[in-house]
N, C-alpha and C. Protein backbone atom coordinates (compact mmCIF):
# COMPACT_ATOMS: atom_id res chain seq x y z
N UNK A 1 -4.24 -84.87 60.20
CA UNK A 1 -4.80 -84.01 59.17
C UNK A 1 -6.33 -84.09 59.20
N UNK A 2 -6.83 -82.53 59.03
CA UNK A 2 -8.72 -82.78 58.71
C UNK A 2 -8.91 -84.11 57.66
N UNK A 3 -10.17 -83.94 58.26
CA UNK A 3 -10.82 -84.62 56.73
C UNK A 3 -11.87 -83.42 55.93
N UNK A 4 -12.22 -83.85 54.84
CA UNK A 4 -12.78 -82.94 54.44
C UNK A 4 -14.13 -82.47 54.77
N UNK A 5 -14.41 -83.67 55.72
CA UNK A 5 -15.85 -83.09 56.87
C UNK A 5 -15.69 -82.39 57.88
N UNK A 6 -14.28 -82.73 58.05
CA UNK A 6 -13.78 -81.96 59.69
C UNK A 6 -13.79 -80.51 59.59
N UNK A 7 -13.15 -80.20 58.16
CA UNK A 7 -13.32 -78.56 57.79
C UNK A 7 -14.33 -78.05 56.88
N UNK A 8 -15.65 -78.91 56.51
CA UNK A 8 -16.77 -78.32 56.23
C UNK A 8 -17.75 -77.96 57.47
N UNK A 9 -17.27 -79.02 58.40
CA UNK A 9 -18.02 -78.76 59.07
C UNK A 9 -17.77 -77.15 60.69
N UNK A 10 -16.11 -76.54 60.36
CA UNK A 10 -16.15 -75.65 61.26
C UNK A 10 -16.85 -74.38 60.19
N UNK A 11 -17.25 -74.24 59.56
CA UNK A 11 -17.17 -73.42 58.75
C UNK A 11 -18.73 -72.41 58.81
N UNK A 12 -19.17 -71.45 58.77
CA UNK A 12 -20.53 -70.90 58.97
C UNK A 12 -21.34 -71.26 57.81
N UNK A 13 -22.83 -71.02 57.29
CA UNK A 13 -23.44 -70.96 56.32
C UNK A 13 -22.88 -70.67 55.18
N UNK A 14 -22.43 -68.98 55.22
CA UNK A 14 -21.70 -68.14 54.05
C UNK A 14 -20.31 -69.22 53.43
N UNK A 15 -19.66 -69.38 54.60
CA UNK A 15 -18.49 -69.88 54.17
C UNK A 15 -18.46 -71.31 53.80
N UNK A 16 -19.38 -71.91 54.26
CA UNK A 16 -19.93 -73.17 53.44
C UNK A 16 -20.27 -73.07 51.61
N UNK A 17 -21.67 -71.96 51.60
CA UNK A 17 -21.99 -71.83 50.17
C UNK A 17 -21.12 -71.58 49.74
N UNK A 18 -19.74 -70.47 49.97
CA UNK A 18 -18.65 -69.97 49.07
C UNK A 18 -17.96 -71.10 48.76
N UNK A 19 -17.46 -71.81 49.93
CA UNK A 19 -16.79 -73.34 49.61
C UNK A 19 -16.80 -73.78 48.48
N UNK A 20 -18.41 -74.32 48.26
CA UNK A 20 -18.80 -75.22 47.27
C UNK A 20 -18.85 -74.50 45.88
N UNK A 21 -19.42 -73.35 46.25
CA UNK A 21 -19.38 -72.47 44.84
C UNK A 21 -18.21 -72.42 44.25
N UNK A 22 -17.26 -72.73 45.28
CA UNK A 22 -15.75 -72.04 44.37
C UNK A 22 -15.00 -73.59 44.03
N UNK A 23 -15.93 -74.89 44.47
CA UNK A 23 -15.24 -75.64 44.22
C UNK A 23 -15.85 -75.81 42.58
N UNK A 24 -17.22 -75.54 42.14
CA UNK A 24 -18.05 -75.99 41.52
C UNK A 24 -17.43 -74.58 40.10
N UNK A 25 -16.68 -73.69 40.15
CA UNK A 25 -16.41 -72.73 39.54
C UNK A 25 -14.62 -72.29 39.23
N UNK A 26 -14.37 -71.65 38.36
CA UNK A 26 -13.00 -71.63 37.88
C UNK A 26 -12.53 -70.31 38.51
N UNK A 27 -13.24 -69.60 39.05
CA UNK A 27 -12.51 -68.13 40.30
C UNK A 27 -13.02 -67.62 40.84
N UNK A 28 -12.49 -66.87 41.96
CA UNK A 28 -13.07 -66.57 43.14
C UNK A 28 -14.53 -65.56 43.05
N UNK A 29 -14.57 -64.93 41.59
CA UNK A 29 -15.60 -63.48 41.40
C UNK A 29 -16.20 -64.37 41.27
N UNK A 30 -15.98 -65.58 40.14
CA UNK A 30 -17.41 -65.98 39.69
C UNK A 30 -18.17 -66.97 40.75
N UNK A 31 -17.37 -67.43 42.21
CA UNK A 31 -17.87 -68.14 42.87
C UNK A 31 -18.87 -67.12 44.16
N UNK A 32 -18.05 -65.73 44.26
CA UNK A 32 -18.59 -65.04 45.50
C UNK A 32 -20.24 -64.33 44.87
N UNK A 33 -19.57 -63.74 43.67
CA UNK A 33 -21.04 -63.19 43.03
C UNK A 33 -22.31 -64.24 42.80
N UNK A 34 -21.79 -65.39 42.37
CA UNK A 34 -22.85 -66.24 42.39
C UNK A 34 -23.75 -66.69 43.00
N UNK A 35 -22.81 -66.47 44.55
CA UNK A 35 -24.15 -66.57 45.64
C UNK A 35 -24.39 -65.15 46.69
N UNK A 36 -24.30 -64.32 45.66
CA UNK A 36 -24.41 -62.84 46.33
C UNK A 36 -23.79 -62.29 47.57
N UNK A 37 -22.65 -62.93 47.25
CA UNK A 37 -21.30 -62.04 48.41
C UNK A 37 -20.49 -60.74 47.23
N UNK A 38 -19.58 -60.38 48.43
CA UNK A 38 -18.49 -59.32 48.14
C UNK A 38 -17.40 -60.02 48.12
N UNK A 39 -16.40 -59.31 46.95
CA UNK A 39 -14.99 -59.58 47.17
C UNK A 39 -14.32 -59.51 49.08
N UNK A 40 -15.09 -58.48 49.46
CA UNK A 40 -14.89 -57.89 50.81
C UNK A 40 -14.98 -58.89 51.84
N UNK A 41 -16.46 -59.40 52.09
CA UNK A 41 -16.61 -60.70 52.49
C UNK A 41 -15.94 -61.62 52.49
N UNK A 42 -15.35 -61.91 50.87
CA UNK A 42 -14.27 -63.21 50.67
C UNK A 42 -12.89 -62.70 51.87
N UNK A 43 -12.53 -61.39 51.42
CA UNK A 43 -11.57 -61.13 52.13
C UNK A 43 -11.58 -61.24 53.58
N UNK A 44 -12.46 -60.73 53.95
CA UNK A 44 -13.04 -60.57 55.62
C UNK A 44 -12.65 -61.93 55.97
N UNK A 45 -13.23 -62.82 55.70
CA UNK A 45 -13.87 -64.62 56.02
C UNK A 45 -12.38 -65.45 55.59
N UNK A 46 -11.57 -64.88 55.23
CA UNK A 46 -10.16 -65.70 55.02
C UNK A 46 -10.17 -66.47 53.52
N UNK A 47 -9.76 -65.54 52.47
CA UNK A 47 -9.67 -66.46 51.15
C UNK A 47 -8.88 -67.55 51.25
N UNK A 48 -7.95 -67.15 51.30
CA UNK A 48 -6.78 -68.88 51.70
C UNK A 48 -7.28 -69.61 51.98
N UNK A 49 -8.15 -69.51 53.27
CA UNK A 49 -8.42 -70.94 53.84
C UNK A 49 -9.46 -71.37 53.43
N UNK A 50 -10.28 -70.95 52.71
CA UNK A 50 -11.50 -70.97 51.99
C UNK A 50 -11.48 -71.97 50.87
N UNK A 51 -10.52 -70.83 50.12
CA UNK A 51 -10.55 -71.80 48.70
C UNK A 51 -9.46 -72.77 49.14
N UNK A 52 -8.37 -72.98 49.92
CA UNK A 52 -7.79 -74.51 50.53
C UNK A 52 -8.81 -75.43 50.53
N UNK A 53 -9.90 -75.29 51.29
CA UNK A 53 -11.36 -76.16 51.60
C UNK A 53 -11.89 -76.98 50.61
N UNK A 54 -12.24 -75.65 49.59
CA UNK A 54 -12.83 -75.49 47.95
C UNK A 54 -12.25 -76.50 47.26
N UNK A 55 -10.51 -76.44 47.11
CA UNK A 55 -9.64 -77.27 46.85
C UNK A 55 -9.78 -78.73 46.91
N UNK A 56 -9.78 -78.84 48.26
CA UNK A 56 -10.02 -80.90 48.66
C UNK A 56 -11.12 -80.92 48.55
N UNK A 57 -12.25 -79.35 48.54
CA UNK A 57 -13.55 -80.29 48.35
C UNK A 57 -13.29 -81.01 46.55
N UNK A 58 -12.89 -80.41 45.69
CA UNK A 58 -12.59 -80.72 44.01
C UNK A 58 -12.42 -82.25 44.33
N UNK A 59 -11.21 -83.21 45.25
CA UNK A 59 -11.12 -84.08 45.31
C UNK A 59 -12.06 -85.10 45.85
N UNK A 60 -13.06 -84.23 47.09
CA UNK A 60 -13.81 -85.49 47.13
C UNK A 60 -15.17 -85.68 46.43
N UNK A 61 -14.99 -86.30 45.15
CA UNK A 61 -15.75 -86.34 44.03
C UNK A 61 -17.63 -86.07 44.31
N UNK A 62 -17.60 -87.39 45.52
CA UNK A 62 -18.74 -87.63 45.92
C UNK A 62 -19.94 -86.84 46.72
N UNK A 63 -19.23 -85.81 47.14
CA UNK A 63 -19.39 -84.30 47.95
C UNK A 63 -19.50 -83.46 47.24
N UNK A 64 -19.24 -83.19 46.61
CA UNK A 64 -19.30 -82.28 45.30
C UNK A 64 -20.12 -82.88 44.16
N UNK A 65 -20.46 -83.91 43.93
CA UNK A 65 -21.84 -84.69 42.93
C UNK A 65 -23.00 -84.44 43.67
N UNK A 66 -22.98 -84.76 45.32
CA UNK A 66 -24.25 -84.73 46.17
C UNK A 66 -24.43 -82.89 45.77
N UNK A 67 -23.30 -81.99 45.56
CA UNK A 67 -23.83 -80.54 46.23
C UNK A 67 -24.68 -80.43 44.51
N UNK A 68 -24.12 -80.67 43.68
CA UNK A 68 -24.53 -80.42 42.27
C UNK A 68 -25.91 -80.82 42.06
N UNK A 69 -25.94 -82.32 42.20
CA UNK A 69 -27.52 -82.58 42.57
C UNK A 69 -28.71 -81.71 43.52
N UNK A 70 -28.27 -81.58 44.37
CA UNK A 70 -28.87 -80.71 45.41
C UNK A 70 -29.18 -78.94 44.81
N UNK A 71 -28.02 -78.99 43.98
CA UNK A 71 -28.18 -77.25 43.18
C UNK A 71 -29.62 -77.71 42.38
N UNK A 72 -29.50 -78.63 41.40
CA UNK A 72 -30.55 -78.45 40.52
C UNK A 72 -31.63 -79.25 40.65
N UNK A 73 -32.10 -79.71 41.79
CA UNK A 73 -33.24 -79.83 42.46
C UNK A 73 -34.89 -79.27 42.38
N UNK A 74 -34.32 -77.76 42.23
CA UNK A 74 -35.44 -77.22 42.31
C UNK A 74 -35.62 -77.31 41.01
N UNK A 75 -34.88 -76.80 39.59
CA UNK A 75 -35.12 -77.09 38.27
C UNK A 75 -35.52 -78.36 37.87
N UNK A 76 -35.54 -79.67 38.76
CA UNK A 76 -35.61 -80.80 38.58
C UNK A 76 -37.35 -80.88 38.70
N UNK A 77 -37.42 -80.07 40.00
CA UNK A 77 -38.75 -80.21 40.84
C UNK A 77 -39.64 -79.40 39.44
N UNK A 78 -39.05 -78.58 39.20
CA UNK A 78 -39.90 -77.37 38.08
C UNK A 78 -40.45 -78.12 36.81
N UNK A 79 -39.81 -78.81 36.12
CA UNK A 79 -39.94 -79.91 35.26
C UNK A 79 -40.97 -80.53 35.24
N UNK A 80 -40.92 -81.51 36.57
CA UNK A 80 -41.81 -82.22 37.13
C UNK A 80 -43.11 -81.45 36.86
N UNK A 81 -43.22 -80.71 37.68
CA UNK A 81 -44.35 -79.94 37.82
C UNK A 81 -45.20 -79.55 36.35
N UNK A 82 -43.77 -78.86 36.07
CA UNK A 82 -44.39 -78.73 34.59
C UNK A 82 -44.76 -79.52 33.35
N UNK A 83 -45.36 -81.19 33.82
CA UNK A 83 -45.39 -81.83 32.84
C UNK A 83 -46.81 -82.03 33.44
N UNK A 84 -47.14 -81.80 34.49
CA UNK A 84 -48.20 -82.01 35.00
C UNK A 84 -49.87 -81.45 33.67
N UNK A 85 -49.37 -80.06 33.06
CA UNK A 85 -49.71 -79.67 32.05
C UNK A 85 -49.48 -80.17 30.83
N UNK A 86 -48.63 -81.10 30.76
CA UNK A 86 -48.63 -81.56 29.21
C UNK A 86 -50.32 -82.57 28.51
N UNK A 87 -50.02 -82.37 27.26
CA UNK A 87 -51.20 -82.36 26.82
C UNK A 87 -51.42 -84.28 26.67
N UNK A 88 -50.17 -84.39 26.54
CA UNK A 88 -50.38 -86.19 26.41
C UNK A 88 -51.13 -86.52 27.85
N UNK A 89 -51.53 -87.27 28.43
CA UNK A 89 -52.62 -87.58 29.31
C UNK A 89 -51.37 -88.84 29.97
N UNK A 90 -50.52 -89.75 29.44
CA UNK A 90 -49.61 -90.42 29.73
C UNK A 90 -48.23 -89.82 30.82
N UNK A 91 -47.57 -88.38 30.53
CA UNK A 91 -46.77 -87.56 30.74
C UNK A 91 -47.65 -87.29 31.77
N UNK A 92 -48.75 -86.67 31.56
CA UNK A 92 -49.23 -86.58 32.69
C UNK A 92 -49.16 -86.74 33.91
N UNK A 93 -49.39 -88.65 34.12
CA UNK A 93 -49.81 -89.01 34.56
C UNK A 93 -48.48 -89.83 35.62
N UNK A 94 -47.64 -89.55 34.56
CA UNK A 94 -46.28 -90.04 35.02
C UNK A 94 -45.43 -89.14 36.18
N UNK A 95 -46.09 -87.43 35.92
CA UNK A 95 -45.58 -86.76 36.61
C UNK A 95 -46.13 -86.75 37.86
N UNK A 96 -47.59 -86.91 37.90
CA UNK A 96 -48.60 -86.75 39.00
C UNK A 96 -47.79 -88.45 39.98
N UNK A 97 -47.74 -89.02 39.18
CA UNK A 97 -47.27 -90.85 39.88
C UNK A 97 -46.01 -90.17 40.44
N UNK A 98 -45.17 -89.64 39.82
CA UNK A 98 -43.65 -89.32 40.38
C UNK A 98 -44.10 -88.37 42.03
N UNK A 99 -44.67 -87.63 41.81
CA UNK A 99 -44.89 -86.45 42.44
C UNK A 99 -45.43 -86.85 44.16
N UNK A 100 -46.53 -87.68 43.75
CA UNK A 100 -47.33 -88.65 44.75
C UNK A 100 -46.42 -89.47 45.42
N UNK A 101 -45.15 -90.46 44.38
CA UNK A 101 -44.47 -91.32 45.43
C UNK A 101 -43.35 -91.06 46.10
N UNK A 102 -43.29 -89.53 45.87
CA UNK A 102 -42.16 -88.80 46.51
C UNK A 102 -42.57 -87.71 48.14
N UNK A 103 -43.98 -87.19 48.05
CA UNK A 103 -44.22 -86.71 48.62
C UNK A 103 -45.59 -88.04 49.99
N UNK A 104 -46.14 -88.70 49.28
CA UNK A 104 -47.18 -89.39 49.98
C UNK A 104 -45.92 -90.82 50.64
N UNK A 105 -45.37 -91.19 49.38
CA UNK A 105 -44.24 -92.28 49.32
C UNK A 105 -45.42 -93.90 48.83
N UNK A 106 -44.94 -94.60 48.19
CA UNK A 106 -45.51 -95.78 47.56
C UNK A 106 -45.97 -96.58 48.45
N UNK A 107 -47.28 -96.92 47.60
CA UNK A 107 -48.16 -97.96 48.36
C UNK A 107 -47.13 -99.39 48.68
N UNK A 108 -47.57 -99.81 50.04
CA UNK A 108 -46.84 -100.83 50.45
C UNK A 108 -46.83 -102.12 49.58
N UNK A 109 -45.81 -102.78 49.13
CA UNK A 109 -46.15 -104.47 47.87
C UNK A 109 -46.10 -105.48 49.46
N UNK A 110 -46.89 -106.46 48.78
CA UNK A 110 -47.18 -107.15 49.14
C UNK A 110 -46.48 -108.45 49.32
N UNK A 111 -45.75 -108.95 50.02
CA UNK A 111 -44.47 -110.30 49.45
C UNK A 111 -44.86 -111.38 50.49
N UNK A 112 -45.01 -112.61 49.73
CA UNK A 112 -45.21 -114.06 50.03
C UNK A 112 -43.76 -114.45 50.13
N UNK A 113 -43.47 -115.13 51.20
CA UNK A 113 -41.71 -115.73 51.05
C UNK A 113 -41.99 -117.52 51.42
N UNK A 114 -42.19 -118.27 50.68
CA UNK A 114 -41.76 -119.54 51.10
C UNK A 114 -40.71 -120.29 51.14
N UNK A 115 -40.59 -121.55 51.88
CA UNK A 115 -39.35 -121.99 52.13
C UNK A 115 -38.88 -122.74 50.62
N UNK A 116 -37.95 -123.80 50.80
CA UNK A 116 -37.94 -124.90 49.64
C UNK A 116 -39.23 -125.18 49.24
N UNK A 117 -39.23 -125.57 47.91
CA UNK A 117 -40.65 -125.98 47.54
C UNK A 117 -42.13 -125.62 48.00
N UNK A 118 -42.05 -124.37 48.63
CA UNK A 118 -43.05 -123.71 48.75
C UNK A 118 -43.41 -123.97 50.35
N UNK A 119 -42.57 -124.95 50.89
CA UNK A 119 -42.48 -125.01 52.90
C UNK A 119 -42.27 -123.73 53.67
N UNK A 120 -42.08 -123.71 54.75
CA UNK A 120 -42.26 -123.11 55.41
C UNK A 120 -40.36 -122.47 55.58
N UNK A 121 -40.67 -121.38 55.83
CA UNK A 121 -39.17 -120.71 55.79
C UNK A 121 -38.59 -121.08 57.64
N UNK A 122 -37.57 -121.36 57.31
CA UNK A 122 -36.63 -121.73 58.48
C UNK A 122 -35.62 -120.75 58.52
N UNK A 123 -35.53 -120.51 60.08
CA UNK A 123 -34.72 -119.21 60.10
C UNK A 123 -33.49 -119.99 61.23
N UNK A 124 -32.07 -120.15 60.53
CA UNK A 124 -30.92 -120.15 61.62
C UNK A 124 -30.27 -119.59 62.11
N UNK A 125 -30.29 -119.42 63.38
CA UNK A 125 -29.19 -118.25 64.37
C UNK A 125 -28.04 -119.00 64.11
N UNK A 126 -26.80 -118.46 64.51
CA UNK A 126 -25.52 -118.96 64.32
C UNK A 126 -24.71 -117.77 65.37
N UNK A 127 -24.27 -118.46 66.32
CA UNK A 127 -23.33 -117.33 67.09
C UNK A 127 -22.08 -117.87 67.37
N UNK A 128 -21.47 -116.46 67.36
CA UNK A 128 -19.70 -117.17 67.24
C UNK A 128 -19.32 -117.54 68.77
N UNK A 129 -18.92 -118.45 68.95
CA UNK A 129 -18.46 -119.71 69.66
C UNK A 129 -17.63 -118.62 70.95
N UNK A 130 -16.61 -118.19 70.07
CA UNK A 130 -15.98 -117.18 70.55
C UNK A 130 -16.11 -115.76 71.68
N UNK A 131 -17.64 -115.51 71.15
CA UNK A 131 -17.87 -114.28 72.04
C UNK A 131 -18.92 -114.85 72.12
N UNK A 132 -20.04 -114.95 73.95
CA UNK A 132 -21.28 -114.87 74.19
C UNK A 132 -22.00 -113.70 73.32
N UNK A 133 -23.06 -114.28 72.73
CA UNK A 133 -24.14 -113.37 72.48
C UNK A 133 -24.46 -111.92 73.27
N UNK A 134 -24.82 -110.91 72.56
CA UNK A 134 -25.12 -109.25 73.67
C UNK A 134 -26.42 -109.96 73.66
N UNK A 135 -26.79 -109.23 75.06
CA UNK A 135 -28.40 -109.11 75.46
C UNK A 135 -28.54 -107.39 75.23
């Protein structure tokens, strides 16, 4: 039997977005119109096997949380942006910090590691007896 990557992944662009739309929605109009198809299209492109897809995608929870996140992204991003204007100087500043360590990515920290009591760290290899080490 597929998995549910095996049959997202034969699937084109269109029939991908419809996928998810129709997993993310309660019928087929409100999933095809939503991302600006035709009933026709649905028909053309194989409804059955479509919404079958749609179907196990419902079950795999985690595939369907990633697509949801990924939908409201850009409203996420819009937010952001738009606090950039807020009048508190704090909000501000929080958005500009968010914005910076997402796009530049965060200044590197700095980490001291000592051993016991502040000695020197000791590092042990351990290889199984069993199998020589790969080179």
């Amino acid at each position: 039997m597929d998995t549910i990557d095996d049959l997202l992944e034969g699937l084109n662009v269109e029939e991908s977005r419809y996928v998810f739309a129709r997993a993310d929605s309660s019928t087929d109009k409100e999933a095809y119109l939503g991302i600006g198809l035709s009933r026709t299209w649905l028909t053309n492109h194989g409804k059955e096997r479509l919404n079958k897809i749609a179907a196990a995608l419902t079950q795999d929870v985690e595939k369907l949380a990633l697509y949801k996140f990924r939908k409201a992204v850009p409203r996420a991003t819009d937010e952001i942006i738009d606090e950039l204007e807020h009048r508190d100087v704090k909000i501000r500043n929080a958005a500009a910090t968010q914005i910076c360590d997402r796009v530049i990515g965060k200044p590197p920290q700095k980490q001291e590691i000592s051993g016991k009591e502040g000695g020197p760290v000791t590092l042990r290899v351990v290889y199984d007896t069993k199998e020589s080490p790969k080179e």
